[in-house]
Protein backbone atom coordinates (compact mmCIF):
# COMPACT_ATOMS: atom_id res chain seq x y z
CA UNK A 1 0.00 0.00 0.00
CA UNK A 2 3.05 2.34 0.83
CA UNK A 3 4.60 1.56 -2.57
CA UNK A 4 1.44 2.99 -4.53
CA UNK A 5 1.39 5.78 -2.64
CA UNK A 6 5.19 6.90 -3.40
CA UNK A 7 4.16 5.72 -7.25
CA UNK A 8 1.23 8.08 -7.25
CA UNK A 9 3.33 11.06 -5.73
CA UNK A 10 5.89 10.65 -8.46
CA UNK A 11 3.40 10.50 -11.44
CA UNK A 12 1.93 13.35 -9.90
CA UNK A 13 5.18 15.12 -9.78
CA UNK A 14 6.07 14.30 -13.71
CA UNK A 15 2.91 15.46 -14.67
CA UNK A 16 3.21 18.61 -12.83
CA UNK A 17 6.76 19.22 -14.27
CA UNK A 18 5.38 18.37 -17.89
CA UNK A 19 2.66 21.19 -17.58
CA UNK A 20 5.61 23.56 -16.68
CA UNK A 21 7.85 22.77 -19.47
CA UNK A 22 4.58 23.48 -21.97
CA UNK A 23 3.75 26.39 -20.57
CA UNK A 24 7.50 27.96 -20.37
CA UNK A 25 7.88 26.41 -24.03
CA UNK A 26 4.25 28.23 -25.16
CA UNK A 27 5.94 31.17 -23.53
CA UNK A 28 9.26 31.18 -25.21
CA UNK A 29 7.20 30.81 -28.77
CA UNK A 30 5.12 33.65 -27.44
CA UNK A 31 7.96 35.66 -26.96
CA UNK A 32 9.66 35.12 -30.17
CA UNK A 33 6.05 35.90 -31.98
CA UNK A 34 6.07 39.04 -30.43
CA UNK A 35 9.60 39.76 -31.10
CA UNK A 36 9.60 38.98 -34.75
CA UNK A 37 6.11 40.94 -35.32
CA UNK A 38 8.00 43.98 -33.23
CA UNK A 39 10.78 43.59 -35.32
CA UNK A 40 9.00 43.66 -39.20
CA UNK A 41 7.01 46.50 -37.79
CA UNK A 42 9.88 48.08 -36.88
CA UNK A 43 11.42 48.00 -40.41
CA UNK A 44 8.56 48.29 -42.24
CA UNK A 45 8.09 51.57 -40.23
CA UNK A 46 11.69 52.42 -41.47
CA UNK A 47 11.63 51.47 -45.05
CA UNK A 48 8.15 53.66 -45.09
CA UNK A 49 10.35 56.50 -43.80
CA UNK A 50 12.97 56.12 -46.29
CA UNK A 51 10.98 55.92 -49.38
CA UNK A 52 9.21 59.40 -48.47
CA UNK A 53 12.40 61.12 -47.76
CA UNK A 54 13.51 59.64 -51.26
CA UNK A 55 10.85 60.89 -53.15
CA UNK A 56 10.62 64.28 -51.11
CA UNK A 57 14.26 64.88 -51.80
CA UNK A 58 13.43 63.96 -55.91
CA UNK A 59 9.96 66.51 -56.07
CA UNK A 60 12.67 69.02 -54.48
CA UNK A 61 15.33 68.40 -56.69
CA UNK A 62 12.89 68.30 -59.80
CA UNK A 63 11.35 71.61 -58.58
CA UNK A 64 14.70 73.36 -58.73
CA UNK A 65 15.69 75.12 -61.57
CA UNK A 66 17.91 72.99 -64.31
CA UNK A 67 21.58 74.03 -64.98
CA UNK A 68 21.92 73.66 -68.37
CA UNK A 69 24.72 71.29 -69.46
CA UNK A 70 28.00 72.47 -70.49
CA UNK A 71 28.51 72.84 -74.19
CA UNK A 72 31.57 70.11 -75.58
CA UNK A 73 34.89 71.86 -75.90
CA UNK A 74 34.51 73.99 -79.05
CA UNK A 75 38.25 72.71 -81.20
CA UNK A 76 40.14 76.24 -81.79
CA UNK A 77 39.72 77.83 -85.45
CA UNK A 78 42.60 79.39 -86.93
CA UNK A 79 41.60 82.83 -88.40
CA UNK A 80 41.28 82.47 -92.53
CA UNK A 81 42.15 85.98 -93.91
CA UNK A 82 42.82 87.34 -96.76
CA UNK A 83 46.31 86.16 -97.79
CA UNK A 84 45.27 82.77 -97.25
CA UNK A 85 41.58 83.00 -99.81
CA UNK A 86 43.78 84.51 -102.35
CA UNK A 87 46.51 81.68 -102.17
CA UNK A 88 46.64 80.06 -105.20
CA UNK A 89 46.50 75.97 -105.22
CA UNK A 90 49.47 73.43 -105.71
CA UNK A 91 50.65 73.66 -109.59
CA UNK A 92 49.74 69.73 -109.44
CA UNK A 93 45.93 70.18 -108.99
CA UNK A 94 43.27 67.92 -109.83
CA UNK A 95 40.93 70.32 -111.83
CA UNK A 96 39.83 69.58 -115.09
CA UNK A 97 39.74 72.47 -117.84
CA UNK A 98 36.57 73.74 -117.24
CA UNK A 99 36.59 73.53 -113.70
CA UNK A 100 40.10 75.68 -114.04
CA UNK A 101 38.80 78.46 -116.75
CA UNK A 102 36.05 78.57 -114.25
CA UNK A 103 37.99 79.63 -111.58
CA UNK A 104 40.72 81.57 -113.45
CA UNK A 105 38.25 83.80 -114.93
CA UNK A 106 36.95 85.42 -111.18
CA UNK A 107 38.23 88.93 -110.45
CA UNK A 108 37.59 91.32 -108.36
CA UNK A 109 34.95 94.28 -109.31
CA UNK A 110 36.97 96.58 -107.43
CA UNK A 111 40.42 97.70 -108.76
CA UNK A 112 42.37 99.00 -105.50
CA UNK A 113 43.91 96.52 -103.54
CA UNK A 114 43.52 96.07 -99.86
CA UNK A 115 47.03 94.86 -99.48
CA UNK A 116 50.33 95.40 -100.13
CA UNK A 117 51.04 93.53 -103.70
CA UNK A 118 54.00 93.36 -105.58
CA UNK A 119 53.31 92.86 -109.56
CA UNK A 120 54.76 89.93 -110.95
CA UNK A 121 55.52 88.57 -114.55
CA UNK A 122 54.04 85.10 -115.55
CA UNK A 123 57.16 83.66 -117.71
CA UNK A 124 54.43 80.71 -119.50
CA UNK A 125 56.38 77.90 -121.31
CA UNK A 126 55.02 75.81 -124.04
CA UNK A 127 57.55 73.11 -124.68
CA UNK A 128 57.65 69.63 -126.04
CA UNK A 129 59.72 68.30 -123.35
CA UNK A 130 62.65 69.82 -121.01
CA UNK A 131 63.60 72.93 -120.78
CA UNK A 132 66.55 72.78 -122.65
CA UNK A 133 67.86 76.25 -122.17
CA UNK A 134 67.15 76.35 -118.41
CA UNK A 135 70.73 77.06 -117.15
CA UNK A 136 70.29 79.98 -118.81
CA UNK A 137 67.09 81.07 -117.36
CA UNK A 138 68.52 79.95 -114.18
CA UNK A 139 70.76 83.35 -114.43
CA UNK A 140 68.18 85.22 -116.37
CA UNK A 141 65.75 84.66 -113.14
CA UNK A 142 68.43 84.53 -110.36
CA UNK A 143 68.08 87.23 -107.37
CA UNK A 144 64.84 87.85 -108.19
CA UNK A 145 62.82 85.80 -106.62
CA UNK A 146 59.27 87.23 -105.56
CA UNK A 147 59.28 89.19 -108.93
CA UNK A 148 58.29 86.21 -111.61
CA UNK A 149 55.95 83.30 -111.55
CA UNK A 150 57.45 79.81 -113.73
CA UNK A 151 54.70 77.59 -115.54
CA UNK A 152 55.94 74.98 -117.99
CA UNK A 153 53.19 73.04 -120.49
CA UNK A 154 54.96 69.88 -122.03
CA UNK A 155 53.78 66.79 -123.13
CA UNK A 156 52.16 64.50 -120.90
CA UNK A 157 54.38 61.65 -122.77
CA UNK A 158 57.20 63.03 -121.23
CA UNK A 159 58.40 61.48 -118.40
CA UNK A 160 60.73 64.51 -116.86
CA UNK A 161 63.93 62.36 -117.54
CA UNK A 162 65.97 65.31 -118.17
CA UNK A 163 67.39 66.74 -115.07
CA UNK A 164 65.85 70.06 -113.87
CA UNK A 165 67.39 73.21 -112.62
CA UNK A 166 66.00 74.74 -109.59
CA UNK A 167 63.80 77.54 -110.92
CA UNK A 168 62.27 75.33 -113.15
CA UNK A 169 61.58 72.23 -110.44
CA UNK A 170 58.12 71.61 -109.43
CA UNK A 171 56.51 73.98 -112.16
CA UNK A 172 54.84 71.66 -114.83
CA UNK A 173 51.24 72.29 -114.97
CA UNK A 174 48.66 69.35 -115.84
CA UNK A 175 48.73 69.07 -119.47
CA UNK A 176 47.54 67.43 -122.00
CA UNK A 177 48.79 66.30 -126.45
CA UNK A 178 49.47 69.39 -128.47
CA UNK A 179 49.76 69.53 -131.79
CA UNK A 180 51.51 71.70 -134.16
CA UNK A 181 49.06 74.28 -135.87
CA UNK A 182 45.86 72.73 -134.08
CA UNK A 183 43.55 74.04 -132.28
CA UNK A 184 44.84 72.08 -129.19
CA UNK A 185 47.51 74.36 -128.51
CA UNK A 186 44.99 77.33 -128.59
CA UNK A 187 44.00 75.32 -125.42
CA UNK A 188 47.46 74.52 -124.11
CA UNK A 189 47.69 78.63 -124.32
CA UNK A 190 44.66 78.53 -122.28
CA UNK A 191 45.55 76.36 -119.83
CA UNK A 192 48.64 77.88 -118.94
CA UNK A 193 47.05 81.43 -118.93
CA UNK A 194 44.31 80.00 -116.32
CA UNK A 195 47.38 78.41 -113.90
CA UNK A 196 49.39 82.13 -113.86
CA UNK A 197 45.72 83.87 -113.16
CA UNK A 198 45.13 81.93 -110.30
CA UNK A 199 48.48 83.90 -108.70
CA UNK A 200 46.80 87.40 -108.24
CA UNK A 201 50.26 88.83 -107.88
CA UNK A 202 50.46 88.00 -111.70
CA UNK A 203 49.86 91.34 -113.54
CA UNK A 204 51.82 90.49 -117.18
CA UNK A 205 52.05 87.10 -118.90
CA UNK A 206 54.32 86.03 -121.59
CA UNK A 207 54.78 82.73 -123.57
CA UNK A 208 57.88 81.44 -124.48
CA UNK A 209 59.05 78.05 -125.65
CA UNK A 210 62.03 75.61 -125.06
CA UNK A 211 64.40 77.25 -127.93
CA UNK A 212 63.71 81.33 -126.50
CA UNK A 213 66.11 83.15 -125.52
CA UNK A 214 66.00 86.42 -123.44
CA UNK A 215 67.93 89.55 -124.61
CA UNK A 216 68.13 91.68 -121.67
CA UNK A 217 68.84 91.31 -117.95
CA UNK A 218 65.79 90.50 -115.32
CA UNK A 219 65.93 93.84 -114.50
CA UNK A 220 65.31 95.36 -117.82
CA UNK A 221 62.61 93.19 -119.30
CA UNK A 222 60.30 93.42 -115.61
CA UNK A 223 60.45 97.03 -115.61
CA UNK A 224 59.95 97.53 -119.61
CA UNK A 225 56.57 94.67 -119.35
CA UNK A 226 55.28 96.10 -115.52
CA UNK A 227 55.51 99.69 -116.79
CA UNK A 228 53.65 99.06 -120.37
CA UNK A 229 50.19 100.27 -120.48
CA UNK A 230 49.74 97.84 -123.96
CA UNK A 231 49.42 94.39 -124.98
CA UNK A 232 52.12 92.47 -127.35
CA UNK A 233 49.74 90.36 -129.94
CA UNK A 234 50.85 90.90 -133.46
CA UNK A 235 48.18 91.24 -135.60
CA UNK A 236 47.61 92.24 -139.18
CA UNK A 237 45.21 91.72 -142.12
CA UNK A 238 47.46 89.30 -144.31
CA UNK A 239 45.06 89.41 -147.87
CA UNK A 240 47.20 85.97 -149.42
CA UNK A 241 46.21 82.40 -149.57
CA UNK A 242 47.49 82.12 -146.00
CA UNK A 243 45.47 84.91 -144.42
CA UNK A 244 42.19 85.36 -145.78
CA UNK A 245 42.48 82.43 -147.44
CA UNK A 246 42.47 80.48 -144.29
CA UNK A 247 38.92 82.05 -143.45
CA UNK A 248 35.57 80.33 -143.43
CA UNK A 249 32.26 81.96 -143.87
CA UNK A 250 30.72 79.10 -141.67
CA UNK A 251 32.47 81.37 -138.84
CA UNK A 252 29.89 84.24 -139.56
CA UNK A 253 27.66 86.13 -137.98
CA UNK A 254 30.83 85.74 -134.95
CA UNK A 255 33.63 86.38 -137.04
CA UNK A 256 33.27 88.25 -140.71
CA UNK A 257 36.57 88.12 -142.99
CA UNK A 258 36.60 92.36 -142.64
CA UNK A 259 37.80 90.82 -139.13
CA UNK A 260 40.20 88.41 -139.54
CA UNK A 261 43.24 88.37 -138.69
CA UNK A 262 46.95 86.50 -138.90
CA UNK A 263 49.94 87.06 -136.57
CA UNK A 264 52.86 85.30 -134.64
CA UNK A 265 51.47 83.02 -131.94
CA UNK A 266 54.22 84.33 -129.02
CA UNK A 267 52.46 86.94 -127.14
CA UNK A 268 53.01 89.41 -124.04
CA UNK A 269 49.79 90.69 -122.16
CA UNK A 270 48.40 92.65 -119.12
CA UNK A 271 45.76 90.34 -116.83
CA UNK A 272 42.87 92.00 -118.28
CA UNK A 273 43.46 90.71 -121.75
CA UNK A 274 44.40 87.03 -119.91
CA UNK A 275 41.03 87.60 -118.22
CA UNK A 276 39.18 87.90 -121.79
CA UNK A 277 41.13 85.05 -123.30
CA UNK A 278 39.96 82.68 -120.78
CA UNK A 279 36.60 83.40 -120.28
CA UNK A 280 36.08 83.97 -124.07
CA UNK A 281 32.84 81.61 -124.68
CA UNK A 282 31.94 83.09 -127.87
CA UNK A 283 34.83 83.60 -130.49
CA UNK A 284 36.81 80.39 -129.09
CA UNK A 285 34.24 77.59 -130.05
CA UNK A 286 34.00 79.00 -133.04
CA UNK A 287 37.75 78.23 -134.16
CA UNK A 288 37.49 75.01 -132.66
CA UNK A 289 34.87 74.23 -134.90
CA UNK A 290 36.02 75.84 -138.31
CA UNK A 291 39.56 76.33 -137.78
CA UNK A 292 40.86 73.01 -138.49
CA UNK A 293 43.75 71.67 -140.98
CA UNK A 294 45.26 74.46 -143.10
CA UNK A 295 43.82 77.02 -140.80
CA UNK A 296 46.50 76.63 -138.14
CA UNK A 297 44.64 78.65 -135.48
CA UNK A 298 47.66 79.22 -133.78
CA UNK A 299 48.32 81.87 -136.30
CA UNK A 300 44.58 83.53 -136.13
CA UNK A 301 42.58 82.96 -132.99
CA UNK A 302 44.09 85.49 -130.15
CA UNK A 303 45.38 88.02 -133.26
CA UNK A 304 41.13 87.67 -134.48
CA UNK A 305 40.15 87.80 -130.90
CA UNK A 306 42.17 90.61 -129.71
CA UNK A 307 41.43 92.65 -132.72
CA UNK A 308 37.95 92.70 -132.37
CA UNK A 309 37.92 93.32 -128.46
CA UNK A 310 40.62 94.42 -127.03
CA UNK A 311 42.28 96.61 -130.14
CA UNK A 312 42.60 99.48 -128.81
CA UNK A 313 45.36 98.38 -125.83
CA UNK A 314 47.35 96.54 -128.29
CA UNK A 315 50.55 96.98 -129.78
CA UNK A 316 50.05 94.65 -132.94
CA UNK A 317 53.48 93.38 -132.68
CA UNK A 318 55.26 91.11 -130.63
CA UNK A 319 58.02 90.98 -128.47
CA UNK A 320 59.65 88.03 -129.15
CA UNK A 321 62.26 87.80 -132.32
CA UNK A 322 61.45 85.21 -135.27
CA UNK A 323 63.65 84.79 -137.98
CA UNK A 324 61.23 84.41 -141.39
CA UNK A 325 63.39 85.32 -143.81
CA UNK A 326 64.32 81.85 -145.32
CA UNK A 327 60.56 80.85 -145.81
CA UNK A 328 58.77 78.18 -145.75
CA UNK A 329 55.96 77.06 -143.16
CA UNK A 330 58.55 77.35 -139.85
CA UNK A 331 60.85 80.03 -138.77
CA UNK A 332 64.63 79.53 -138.98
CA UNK A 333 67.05 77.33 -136.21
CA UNK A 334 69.73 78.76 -135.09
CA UNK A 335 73.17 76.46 -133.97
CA UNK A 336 75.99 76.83 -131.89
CA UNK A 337 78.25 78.49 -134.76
CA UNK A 338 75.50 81.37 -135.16
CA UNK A 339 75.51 82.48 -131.08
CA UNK A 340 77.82 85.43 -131.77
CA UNK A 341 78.45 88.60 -129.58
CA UNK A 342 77.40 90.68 -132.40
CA UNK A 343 74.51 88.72 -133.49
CA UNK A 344 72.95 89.13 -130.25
CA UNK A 345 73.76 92.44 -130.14
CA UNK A 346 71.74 93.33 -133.28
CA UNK A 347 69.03 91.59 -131.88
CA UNK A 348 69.23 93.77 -129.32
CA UNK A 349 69.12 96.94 -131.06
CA UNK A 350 66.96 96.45 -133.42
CA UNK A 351 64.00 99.25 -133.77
CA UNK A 352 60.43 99.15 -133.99
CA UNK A 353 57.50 101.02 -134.50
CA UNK A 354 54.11 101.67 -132.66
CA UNK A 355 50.74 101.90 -133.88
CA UNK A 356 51.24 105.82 -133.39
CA UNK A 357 54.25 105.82 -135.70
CA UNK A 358 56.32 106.15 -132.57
CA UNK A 359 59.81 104.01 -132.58
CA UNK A 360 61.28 102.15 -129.30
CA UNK A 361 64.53 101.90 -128.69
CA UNK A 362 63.84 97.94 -127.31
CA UNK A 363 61.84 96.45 -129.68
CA UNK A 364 62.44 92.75 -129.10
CA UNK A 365 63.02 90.81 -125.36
CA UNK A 366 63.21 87.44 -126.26
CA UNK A 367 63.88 85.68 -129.76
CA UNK A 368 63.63 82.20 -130.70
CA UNK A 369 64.31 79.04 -132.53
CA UNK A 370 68.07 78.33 -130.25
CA UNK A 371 68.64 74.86 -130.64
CA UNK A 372 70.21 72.94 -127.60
CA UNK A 373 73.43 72.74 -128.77
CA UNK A 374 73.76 76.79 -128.43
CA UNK A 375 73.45 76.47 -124.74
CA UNK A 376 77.29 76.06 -123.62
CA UNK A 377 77.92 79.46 -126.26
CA UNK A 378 75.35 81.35 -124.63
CA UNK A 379 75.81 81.02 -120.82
CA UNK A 380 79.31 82.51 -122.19
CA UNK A 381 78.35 85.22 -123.59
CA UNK A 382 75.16 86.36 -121.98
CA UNK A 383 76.92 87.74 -118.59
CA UNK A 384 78.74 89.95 -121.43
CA UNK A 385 75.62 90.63 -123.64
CA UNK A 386 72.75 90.34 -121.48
CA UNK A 387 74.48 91.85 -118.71
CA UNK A 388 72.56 89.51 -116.07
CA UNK A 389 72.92 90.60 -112.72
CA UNK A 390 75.40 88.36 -110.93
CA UNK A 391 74.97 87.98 -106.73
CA UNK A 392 77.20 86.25 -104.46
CA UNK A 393 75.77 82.56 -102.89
CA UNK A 394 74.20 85.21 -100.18
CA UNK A 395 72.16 87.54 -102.25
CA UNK A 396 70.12 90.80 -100.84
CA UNK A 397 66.59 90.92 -101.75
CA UNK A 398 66.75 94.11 -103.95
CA UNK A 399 63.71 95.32 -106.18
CA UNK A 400 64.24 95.51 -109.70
CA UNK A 401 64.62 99.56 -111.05
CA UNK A 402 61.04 100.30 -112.04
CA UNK A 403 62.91 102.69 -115.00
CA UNK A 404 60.88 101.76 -117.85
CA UNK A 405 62.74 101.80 -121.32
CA UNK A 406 60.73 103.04 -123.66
């Protein structure tokens, strides 16, 4: 009987003890119920408070007023003036012949310039090939640089092979086949009168060929072609087989035979008459059309052209000395044996007369046909003749004498 009592007791106890351990259990998940629902309304609380101050600080932002954003860096332009608009392009240019008549024939409306310019002569070669009388030239031109302007028109089959002095380096112009007496080297003429134009400096243009010759110093020629107030384009009414007889009447109403005209094709001008050669859109076709074969318009298109409009400032001669006197369709060659002191000086004095009857003491500056071989004679003599300037290998810039000789 006292065992189940002390049984009893101790199930008793146990059970007792159980209850506890629920309860104290219950109360611990209690607890952590409360904690955790504390806790997410804690943070939820927060986050609430975080996304208002977020968007309060945004409306405030947006409601201020925008600063503009800074412009990129702007890349510094180099002033273009003047000088550098009127700088005329690379002799090796890329424009075709309309595109450079085009743009040679522009000029100013306004005859004063703005800046200081120095007149220059436009020394316009026509050649086959080299040069071959450049050593000569080479003194002709040397210690004057700033004072002439080189162009050189050969054929584009040559390949430059023959060694080039310095004055003459760099100075072909893009050229194309020329032909003796065709109408093609009208357009060579042309061309080379559009490259000088595009130098404004350029006031007077002259064109030579391989075998001229010059019979006076630098000096003497600049001032006698900067101080001329004509033009040098022979012209004359020739009434023969080869003058008139060369015209067409399928060049009328343009050009009647009362105007035409025959003359040497080595000329001398002032840019005004260069100007009118190059832009000339009416008289030009014209002999390309009808002036073919036997015409040789060489011999008739600028002495025609000039004669009907620009007459009255020419000389009707020209300035460069042709010997004619043997006949025949081409002038005479001279060789090595003929390069004399006294030839050249009676090329030099020889006279000449003016439209007005008035005589010159100069008449010719340059004379041609000198074959190749007369080079070694004439870089002689010339220094004697010519009386070039010689400077020492440091030369002074000094302007030609503006004396004019005539």
């Amino acid at each position: 009987m006292k065992g189940s009592s002390n049984q009893y007791q101790t199930n008793y106890v146990s059970k007792i003890f159980n209850v506890q351990l629920h309860f104290i259990n219950l109360l611990t998940y209690l607890l952590i119920l409360v904690f955790g629902l504390t806790l997410g309304i804690i943070i939820s609380f927060y986050l609430k408070e975080c996304t208002f101050s977020l968007q309060f600080t945004q409306l405030s932002l947006s409601s201020l007023p925008r600063t503009p954003p800074l412009p990129p860096p702007v890349a510094k332009q180099e002033r273009v003036g003047l000088k550098d608009f009127l700088k005329p392009p690379p002799i090796v240019h890329d424009m075709d012949d309309e595109e450079l008549l085009w743009r040679a024939s522009m000029t100013a409306k306004i005859n004063e310039y703005p800046f200081e310019r120095v007149p220059k002569v436009a020394f316009m070669f026509l050649t086959r090939g080299p040069v071959f009388l450049a050593p000569l030239w080479e003194q002709f031109f040397k210690g004057h640089e700033g004072y002439y302007s080189i162009y050189v028109h050969s054929n584009p089959s040559y390949n430059g092979s023959y060694p080039e002095t310095p004055v003459f380096s760099g100075r072909r112009i893009p050229s194309k086949e020329v032909a003796w007496g065709n109408v093609n080297m009208i357009e060579a003429e042309r061309r080379l009168l559009s490259n000088a134009l595009l130098d404004i400096s350029n006031q007077r243009f002259v064109l030579l060929s391989e075998s001229c010759i010059p019979l006076f110093n630098f000096s003497t020629i600049y001032s006698y072609l900067i101080n001329s107030t004509e033009n040098y384009v022979m012209a004359f009414d020739d009434p023969s087989g080869v003058g008139r007889g060369r015209y067409s009447i399928q060049m009328l109403p343009e050009v009647s035979l009362k105007q035409w005209r025959k003359g040497f094709q080595w000329f001398e001008m002032d840019r005004e008459l260069a100007l009118g050669v190059v832009s000339d859109r009416i008289y030009f076709p014209v002999f390309q059309q009808y002036c073919k074969g036997s015409c040789y318009a060489d011999e008739h298109y600028l002495p025609t052209f000039v004669s009907i409009k620009f007459w009255e400032g020419n000389s009707n001669r020209s300035l460069t000395w042709v010997d004619w006197s043997k006949g025949g369709p081409h002038p005479a060659h001279f060789l090595r044996s003929d390069v004399t002191v006294e030839f050249l000086e009676r090329l030099r004095n020889k006279k000449c007369k003016y439209n007005n009857g008035n005589s010159t003491n100069a008449c010719f500056l340059f004379a041609r046909k000198f074959l190749p071989s007369t080079l070694s004679r004439l870089l002689k003599i010339a220094p004697q003749v010519m009386q070039f300037e010689h400077y020492d290998d440091r030369p002074k810039k000094q302007k030609p004498s503006l004396k004019p000789i005539i």
